[in-house]
C-alpha atoms as a PDB file:
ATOM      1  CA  UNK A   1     -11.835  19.709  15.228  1.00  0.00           C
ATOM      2  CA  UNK A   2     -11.889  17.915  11.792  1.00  0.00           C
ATOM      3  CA  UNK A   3      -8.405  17.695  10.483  1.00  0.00           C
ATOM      4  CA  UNK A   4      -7.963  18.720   6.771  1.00  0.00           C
ATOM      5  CA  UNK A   5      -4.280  17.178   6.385  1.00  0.00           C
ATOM      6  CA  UNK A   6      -2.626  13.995   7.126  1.00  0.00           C
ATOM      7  CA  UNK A   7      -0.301  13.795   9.593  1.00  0.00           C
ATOM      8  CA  UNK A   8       3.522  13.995   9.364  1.00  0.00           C
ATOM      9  CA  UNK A   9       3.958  10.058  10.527  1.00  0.00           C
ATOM     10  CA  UNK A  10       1.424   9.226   7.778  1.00  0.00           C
ATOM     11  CA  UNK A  11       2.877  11.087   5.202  1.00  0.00           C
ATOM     12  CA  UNK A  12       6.187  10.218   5.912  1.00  0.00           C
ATOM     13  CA  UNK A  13       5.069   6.344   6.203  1.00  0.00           C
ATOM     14  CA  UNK A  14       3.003   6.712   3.153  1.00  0.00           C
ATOM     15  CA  UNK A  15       5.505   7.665   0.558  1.00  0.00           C
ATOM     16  CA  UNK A  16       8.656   5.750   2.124  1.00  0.00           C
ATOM     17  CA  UNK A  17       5.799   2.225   1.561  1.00  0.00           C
ATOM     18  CA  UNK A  18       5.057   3.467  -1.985  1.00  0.00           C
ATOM     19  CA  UNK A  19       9.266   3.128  -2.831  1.00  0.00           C
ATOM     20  CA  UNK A  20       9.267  -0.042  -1.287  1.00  0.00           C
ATOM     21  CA  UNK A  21       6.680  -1.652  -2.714  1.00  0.00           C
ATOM     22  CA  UNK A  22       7.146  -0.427  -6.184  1.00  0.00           C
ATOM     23  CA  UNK A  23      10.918  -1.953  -5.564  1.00  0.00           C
ATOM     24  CA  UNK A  24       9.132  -4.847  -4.500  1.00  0.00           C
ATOM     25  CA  UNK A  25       6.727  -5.047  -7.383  1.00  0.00           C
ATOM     26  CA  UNK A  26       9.489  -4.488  -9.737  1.00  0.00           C
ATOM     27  CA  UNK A  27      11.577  -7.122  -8.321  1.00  0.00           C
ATOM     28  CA  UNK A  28       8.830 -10.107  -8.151  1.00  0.00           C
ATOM     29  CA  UNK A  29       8.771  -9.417 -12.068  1.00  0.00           C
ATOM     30  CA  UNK A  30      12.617  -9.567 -12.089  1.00  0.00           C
ATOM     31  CA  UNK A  31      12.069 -13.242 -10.159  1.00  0.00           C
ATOM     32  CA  UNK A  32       9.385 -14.564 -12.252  1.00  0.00           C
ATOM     33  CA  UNK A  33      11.400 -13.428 -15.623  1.00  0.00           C
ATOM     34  CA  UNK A  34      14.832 -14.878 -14.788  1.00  0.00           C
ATOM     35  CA  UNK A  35      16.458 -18.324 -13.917  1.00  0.00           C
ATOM     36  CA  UNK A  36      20.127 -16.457 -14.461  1.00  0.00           C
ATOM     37  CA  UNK A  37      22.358 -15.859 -10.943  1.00  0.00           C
ATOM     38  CA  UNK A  38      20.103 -12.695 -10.796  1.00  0.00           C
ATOM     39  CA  UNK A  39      17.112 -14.770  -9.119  1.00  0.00           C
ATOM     40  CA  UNK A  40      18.967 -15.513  -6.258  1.00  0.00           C
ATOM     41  CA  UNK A  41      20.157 -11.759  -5.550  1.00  0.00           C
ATOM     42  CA  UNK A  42      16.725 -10.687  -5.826  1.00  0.00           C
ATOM     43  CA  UNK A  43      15.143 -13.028  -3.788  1.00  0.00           C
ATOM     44  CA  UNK A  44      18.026 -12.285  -0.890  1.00  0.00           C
ATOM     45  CA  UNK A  45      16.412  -8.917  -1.834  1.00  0.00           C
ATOM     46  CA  UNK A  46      12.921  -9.395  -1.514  1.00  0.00           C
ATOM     47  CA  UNK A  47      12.755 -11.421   1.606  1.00  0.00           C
ATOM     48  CA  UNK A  48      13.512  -8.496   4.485  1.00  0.00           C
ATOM     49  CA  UNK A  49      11.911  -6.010   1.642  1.00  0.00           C
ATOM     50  CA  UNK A  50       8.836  -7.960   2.096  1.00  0.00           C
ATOM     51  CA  UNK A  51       9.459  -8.414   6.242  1.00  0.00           C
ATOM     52  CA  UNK A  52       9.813  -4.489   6.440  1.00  0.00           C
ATOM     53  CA  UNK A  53       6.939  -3.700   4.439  1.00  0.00           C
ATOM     54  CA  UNK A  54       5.174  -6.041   6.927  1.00  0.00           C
ATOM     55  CA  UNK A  55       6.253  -4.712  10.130  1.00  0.00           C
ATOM     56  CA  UNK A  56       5.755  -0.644   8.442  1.00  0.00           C
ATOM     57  CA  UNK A  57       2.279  -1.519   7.248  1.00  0.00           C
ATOM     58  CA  UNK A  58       1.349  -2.442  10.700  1.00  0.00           C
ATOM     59  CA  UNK A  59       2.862   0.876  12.369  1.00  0.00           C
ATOM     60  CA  UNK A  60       1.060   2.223   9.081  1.00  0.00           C
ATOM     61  CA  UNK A  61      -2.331   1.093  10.626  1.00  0.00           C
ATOM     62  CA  UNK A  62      -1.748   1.924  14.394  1.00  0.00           C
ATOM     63  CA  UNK A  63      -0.805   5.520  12.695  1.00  0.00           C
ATOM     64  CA  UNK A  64      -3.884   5.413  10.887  1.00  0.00           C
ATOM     65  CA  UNK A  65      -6.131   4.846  13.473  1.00  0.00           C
ATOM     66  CA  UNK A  66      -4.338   6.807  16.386  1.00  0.00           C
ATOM     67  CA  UNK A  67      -4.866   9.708  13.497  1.00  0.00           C
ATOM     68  CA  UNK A  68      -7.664   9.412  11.526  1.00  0.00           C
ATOM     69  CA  UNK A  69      -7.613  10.519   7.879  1.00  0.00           C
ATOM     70  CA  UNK A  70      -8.690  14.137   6.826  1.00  0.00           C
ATOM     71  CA  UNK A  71     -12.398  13.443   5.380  1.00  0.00           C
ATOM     72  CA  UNK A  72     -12.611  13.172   1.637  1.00  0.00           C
ATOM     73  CA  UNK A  73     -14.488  16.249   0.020  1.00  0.00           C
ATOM     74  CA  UNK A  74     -17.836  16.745   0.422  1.00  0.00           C
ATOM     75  CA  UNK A  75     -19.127  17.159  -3.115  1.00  0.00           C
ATOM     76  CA  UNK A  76     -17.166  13.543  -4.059  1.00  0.00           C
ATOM     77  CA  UNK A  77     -19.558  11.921  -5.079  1.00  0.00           C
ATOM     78  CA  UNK A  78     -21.021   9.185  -2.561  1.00  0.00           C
ATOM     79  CA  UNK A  79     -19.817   5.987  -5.003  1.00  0.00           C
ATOM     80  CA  UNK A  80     -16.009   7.158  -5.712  1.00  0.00           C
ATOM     81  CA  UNK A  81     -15.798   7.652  -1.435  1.00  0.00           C
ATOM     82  CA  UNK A  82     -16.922   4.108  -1.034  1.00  0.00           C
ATOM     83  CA  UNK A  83     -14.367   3.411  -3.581  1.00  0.00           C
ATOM     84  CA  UNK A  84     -11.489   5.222  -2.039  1.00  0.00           C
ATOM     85  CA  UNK A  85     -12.215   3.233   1.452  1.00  0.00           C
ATOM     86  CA  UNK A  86     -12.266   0.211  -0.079  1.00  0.00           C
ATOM     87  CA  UNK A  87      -9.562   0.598  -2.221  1.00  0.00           C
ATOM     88  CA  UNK A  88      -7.367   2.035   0.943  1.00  0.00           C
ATOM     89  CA  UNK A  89      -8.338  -1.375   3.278  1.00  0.00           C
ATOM     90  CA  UNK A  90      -7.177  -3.109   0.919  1.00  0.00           C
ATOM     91  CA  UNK A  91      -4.226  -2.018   0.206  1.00  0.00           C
ATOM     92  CA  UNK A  92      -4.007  -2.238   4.237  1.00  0.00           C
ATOM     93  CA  UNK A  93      -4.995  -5.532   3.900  1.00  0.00           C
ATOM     94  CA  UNK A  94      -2.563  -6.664   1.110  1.00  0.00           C
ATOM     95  CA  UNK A  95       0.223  -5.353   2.681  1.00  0.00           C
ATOM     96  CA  UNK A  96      -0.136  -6.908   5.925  1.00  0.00           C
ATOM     97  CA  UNK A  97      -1.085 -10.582   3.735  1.00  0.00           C
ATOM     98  CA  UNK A  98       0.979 -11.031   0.993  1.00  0.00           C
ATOM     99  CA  UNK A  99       4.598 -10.751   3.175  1.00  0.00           C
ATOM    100  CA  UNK A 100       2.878 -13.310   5.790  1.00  0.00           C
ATOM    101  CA  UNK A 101       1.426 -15.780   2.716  1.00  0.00           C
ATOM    102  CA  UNK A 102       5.417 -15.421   1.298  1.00  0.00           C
ATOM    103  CA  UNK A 103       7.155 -16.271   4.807  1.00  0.00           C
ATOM    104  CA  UNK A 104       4.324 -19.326   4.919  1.00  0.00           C
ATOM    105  CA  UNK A 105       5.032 -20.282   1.417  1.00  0.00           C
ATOM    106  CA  UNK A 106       8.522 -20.394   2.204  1.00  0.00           C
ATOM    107  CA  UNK A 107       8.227 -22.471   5.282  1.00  0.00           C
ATOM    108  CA  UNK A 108       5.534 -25.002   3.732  1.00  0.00           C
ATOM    109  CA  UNK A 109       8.460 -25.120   1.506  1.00  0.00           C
ATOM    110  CA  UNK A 110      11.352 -26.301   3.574  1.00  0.00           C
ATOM    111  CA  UNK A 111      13.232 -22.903   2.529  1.00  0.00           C
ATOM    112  CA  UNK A 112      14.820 -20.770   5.188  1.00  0.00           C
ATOM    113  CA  UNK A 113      13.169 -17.357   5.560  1.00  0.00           C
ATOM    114  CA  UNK A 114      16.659 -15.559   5.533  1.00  0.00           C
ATOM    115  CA  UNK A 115      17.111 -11.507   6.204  1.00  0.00           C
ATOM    116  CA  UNK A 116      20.438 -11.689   6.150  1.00  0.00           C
ATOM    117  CA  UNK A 117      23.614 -14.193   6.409  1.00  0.00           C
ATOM    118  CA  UNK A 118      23.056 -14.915  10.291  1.00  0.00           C
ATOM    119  CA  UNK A 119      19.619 -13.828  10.734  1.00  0.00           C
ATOM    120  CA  UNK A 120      16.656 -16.307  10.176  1.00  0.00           C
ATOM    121  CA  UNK A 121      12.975 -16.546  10.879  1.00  0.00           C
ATOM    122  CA  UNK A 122      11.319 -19.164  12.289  1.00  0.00           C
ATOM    123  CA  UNK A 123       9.252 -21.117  10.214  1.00  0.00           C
ATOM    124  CA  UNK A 124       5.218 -20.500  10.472  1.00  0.00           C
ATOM    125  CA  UNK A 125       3.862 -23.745   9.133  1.00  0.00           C
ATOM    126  CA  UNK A 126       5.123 -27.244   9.021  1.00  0.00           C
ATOM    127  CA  UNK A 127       6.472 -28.802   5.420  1.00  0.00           C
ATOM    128  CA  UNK A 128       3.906 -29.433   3.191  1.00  0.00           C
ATOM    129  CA  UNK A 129       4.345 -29.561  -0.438  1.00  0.00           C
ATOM    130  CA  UNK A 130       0.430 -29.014  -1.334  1.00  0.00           C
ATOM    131  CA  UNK A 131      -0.117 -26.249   1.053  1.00  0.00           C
ATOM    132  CA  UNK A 132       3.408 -24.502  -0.831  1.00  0.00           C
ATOM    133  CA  UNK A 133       1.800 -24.991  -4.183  1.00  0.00           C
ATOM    134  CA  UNK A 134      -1.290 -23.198  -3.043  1.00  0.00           C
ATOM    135  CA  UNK A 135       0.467 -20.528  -1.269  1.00  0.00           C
ATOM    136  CA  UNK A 136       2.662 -19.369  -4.421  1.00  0.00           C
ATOM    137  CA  UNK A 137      -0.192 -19.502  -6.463  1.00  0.00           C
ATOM    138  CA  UNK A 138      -2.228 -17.746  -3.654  1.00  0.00           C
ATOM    139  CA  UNK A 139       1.118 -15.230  -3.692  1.00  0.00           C
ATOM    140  CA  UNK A 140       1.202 -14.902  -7.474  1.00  0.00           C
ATOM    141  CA  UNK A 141      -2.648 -13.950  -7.727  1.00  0.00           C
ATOM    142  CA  UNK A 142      -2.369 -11.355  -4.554  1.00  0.00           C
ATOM    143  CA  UNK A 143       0.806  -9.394  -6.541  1.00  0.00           C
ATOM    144  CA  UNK A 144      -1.151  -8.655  -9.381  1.00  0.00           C
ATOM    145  CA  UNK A 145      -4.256  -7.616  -7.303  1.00  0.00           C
ATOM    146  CA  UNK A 146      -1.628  -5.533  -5.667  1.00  0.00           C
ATOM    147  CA  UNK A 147      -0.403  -4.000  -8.666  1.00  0.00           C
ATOM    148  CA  UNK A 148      -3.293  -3.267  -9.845  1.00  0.00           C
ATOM    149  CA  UNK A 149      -4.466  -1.756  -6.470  1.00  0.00           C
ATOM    150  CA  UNK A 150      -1.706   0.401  -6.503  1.00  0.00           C
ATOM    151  CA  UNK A 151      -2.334   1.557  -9.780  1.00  0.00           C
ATOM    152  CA  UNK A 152      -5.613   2.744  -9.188  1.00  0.00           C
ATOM    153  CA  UNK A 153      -4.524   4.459  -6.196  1.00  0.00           C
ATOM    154  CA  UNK A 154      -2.289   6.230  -8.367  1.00  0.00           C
ATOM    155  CA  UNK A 155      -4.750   6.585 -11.064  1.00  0.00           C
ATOM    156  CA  UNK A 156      -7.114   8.625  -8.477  1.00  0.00           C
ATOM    157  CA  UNK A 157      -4.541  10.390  -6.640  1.00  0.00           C
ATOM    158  CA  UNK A 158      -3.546  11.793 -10.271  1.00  0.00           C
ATOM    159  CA  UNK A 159      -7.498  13.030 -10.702  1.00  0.00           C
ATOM    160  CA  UNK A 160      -7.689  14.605  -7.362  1.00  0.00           C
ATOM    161  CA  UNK A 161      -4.636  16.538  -8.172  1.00  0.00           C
ATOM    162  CA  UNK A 162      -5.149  17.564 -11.510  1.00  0.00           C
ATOM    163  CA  UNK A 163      -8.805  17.396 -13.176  1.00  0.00           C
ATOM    164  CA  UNK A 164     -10.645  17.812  -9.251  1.00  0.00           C
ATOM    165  CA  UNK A 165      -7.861  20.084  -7.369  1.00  0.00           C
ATOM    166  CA  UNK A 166      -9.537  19.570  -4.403  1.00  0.00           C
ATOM    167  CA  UNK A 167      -5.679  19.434  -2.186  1.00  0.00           C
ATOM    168  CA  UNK A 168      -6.719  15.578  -1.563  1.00  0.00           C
ATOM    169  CA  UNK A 169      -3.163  15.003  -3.196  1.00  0.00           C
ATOM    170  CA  UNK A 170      -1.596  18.137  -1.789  1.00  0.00           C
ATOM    171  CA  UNK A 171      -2.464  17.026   2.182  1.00  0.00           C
ATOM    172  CA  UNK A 172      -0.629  14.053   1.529  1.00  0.00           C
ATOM    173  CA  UNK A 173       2.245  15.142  -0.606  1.00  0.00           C
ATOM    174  CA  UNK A 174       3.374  18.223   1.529  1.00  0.00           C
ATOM    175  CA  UNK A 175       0.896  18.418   4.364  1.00  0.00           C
ATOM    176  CA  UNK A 176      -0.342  21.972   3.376  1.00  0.00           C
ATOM    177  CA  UNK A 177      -4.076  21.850   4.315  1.00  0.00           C
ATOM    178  CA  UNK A 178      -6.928  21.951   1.674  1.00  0.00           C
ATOM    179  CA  UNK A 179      -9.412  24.824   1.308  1.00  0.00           C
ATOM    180  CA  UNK A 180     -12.662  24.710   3.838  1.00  0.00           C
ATOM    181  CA  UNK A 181     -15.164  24.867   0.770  1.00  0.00           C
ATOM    182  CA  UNK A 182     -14.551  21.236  -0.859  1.00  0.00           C
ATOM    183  CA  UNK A 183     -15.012  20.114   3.069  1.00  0.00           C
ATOM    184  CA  UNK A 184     -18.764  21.039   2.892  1.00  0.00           C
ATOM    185  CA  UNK A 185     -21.614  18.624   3.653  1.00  0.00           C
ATOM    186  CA  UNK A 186     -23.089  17.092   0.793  1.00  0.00           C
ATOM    187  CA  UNK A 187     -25.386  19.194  -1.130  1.00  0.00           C
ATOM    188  CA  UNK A 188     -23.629  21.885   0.040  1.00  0.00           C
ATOM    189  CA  UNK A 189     -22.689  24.673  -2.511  1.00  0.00           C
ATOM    190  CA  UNK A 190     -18.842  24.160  -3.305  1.00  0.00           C
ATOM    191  CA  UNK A 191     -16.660  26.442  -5.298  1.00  0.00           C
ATOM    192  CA  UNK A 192     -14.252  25.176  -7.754  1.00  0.00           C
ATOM    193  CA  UNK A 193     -10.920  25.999  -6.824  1.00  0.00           C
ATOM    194  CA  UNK A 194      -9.885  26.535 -10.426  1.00  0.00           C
ATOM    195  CA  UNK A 195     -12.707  29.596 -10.431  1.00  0.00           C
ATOM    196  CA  UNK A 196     -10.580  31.388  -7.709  1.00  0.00           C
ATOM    197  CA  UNK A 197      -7.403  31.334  -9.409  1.00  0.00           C
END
């Protein structure tokens, strides 16, 4: 039976990530902008944000592939599907990396990986001041290709629920399922929602 909503784990799992890491996103800018007493409260900020956006992404994945995604419409065309897989692996993919490239930047560092007052992380790689320089710029270069990731995961999440109205957005935002006809084969006559109104 093909499913045509996403489950309640991945919905719920889904939109609690996209608060964190537009905190998170928000607050690397705050870092990167200030040298004031502020830096220090937001990194004591970002270092469990970025170790809980870690450990979710990877219950995110089991989720993911325990429950596969509903299938994207069938009239989509074939080049914006390939995009929407890629786009979503990466996004996978960056948010499993750029928390472990931040805990090894801090340890090639010598800083302690702190989440709170008494609780520390081991260290993941041994002191080394070259490797740290090319893990923060390695950091640095993966935040922007996450913001701009995100972005366009917003960007198309935006056309599927307002130009296309196909319920791609609506099986995600409030699990209601999406009409049969966009899930038609390719080639397949479809009927525009907006016709039916």
């Amino acid at each position: 039976m093909t499913h045509t909503t996403f489950s309640l784990p991945a919905r719920v799992l889904h939109w609690a990530m996209a608060v964190l890491i537009l905190a998170m996103l928000f607050i690397g800018v705050g870092m990167v902008a200030t040298v004031s007493e502020k830096h220090s409260w937001l990194l004591a900020i970002h270092k469990p944000l970025g170790i809980a956006i870690l450990l979710l992404a990877i219950v995110r994945l089991v989720v993911r592939l325990r429950n596969p995604p509903p299938p994207l419409p069938g009239d989509l065309p074939a080049l914006q599907k390939l995009a929407a897989h890629l786009s979503h692996w990466l996004l996978y993919a960056l948010m499993i990396a750029m928390p472990l490239i931040g805990w090894a930047m801090l340890s090639a560092g010598g800083y302690p990986v702190m989440l709170s007052h008494s609780l520390r992380l081991p260290a993941i790689l041994p002191e080394n001041a070259l490797v740290f320089a090319w893990l923060r710029t390695a950091h640095g270069v993966l935040a922007y290709l996450l913001f701009l990731t995100f972005l366009a995961h917003m960007g198309a999440a935006l056309y599927h629920g307002l130009i296309r109205r196909d319920g791609v957005l609506r099986s995600m935002a409030n699990g209601r399922a999406r009409d049969p006809s966009p899930l038609m084969p390719d080639g397949a006559c479809v009927v525009n929602e907006r016709l039916t109104d």
